[in-house]
Protein backbone atom coordinates (compact mmCIF):
# COMPACT_ATOMS: atom_id res chain seq x y z
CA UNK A 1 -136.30 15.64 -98.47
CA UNK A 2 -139.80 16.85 -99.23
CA UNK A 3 -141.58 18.55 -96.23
CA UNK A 4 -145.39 19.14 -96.24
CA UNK A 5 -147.03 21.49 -94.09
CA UNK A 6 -150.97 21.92 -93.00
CA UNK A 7 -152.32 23.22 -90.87
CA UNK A 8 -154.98 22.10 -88.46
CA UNK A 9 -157.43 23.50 -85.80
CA UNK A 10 -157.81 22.71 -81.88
CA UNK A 11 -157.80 25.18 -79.41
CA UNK A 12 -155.04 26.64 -81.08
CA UNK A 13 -153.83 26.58 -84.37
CA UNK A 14 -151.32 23.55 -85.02
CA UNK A 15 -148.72 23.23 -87.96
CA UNK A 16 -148.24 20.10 -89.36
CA UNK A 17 -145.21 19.06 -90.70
CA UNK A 18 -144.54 16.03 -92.36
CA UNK A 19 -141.04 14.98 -93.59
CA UNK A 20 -140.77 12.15 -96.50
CA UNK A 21 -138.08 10.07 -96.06
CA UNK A 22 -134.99 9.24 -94.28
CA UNK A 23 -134.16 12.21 -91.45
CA UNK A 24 -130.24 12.15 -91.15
CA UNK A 25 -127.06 13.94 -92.14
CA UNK A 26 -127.68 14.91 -95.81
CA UNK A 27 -131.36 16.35 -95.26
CA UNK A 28 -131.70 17.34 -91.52
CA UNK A 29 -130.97 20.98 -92.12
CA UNK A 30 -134.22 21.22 -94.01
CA UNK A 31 -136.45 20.83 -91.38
CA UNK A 32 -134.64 23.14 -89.07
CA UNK A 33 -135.29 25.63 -91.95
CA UNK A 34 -138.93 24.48 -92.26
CA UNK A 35 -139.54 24.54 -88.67
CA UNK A 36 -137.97 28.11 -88.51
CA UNK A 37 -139.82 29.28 -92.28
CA UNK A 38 -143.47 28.47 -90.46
CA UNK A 39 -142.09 30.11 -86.35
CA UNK A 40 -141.46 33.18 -88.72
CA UNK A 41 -144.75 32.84 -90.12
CA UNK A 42 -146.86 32.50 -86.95
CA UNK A 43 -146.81 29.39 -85.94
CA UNK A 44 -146.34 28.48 -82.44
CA UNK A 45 -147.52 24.94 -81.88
CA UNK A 46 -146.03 22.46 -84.37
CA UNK A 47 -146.82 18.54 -84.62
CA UNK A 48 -143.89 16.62 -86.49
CA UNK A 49 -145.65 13.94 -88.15
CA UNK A 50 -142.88 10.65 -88.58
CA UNK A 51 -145.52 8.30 -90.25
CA UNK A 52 -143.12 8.30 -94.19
CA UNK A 53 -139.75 8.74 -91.85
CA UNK A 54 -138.31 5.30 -91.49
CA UNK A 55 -135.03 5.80 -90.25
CA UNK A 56 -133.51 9.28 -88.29
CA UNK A 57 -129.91 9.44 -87.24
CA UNK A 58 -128.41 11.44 -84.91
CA UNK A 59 -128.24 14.59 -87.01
CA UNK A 60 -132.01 13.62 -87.12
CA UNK A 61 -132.30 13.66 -83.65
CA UNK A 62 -130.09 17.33 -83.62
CA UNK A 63 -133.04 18.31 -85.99
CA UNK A 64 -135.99 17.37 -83.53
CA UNK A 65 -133.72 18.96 -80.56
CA UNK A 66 -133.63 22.27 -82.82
CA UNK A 67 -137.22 21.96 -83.37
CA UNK A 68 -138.11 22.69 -79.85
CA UNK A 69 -135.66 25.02 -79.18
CA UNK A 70 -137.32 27.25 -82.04
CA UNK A 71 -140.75 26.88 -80.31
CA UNK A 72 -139.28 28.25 -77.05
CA UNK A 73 -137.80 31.01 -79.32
CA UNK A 74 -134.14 29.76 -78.49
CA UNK A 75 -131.60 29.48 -80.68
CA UNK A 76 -131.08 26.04 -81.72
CA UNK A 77 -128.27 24.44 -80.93
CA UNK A 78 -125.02 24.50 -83.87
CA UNK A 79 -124.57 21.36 -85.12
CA UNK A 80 -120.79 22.14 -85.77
CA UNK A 81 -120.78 22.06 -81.88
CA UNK A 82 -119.95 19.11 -81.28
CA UNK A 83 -120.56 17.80 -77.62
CA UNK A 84 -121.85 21.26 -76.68
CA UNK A 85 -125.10 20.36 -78.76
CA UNK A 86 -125.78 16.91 -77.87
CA UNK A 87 -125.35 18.21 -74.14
CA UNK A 88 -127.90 20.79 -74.82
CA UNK A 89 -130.05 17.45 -75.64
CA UNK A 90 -129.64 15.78 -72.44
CA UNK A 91 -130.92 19.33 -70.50
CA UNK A 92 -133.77 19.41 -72.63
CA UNK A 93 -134.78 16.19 -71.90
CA UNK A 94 -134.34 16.28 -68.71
CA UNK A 95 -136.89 19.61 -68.51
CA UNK A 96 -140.08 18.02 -69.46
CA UNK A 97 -142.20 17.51 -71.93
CA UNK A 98 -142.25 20.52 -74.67
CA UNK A 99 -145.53 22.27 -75.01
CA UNK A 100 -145.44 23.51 -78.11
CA UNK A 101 -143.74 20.34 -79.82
CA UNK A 102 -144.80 17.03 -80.28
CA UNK A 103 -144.75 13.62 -82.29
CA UNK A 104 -147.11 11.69 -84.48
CA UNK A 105 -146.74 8.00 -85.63
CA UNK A 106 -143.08 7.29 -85.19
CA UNK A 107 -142.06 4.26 -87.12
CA UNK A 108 -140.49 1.67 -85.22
CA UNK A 109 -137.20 2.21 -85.97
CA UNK A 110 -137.81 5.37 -85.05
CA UNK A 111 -139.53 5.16 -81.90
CA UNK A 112 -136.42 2.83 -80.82
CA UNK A 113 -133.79 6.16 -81.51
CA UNK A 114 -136.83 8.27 -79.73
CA UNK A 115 -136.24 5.93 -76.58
CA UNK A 116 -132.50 5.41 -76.70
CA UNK A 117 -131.78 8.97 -76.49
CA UNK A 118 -134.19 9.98 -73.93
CA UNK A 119 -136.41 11.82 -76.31
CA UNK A 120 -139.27 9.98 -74.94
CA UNK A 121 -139.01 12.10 -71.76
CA UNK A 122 -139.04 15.34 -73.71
CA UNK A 123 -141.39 15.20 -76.62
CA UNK A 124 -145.07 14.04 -76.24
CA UNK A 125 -145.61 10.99 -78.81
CA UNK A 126 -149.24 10.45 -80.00
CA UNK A 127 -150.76 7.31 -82.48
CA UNK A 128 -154.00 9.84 -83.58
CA UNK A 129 -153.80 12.71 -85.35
CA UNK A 130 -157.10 13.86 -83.96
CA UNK A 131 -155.63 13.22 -80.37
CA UNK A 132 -152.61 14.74 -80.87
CA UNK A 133 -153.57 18.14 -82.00
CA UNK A 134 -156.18 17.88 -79.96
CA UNK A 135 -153.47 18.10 -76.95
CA UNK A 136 -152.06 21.57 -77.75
């Protein structure tokens, strides 16, 4: 999976990461390692931009989980944990929307996994990039 990253100015800096492609089991690691290269870096306030990800399965959905729990400089959940990391899903969505972590241009298919799982409760989904960084 290729994984582009830019940065962008509002009130605070914003990294920009965009994922090409398919988010599931045989690439998800990547942007756990992306999202943790750019934390180690500085960044503080990333904005996951879906708009080339058709499709995200549930490791997907482990990845975007792992995500925020970098940004509240957690350690993400393991993935070899079974139930103990999809529970650590449902607390998190049941917190509130992340600050530091949000959602551009899901595709459909997408957006439909966002709202099965709850995710739509926990991360902040915006249409505009100019809006969305604009909300950090």
């Amino acid at each position: 999976m290729d994984i582009t990253v830019s940065q962008m100015q509002g009130r605070v800096p914003v990294s920009v990461l965009r994922p090409y492609g398919e988010l599931d089991a045989s690439n998800y690691q990547q942007l756990i390692a992306k999202a943790q290269e750019v934390y180690k870096a500085g960044a503080r306030d990333i904005l996951l931009d879906l708009s080339d990800t058709p499709y995200i399965s549930s490791s997907g959905v482990m990845a975007l989980q792992s995500v925020a729990a970098i940004l509240r400089a957690e350690e993400p959940p393991d993935p070899e944990g079974g139930w103990g990391a999809y529970h650590a899903i449902h607390r998190d969505r049941d917190t509130g929307f992340q600050q530091h972590f949000k959602l551009l241009n899901p595709q459909p298919r997408v957006d439909r996994v966002l709202e099965t799982v709850g995710f739509k409760r926990f991360l902040e989904i915006h249409t505009d990039l100019k809006t969305a960084v604009a909300s950090f």
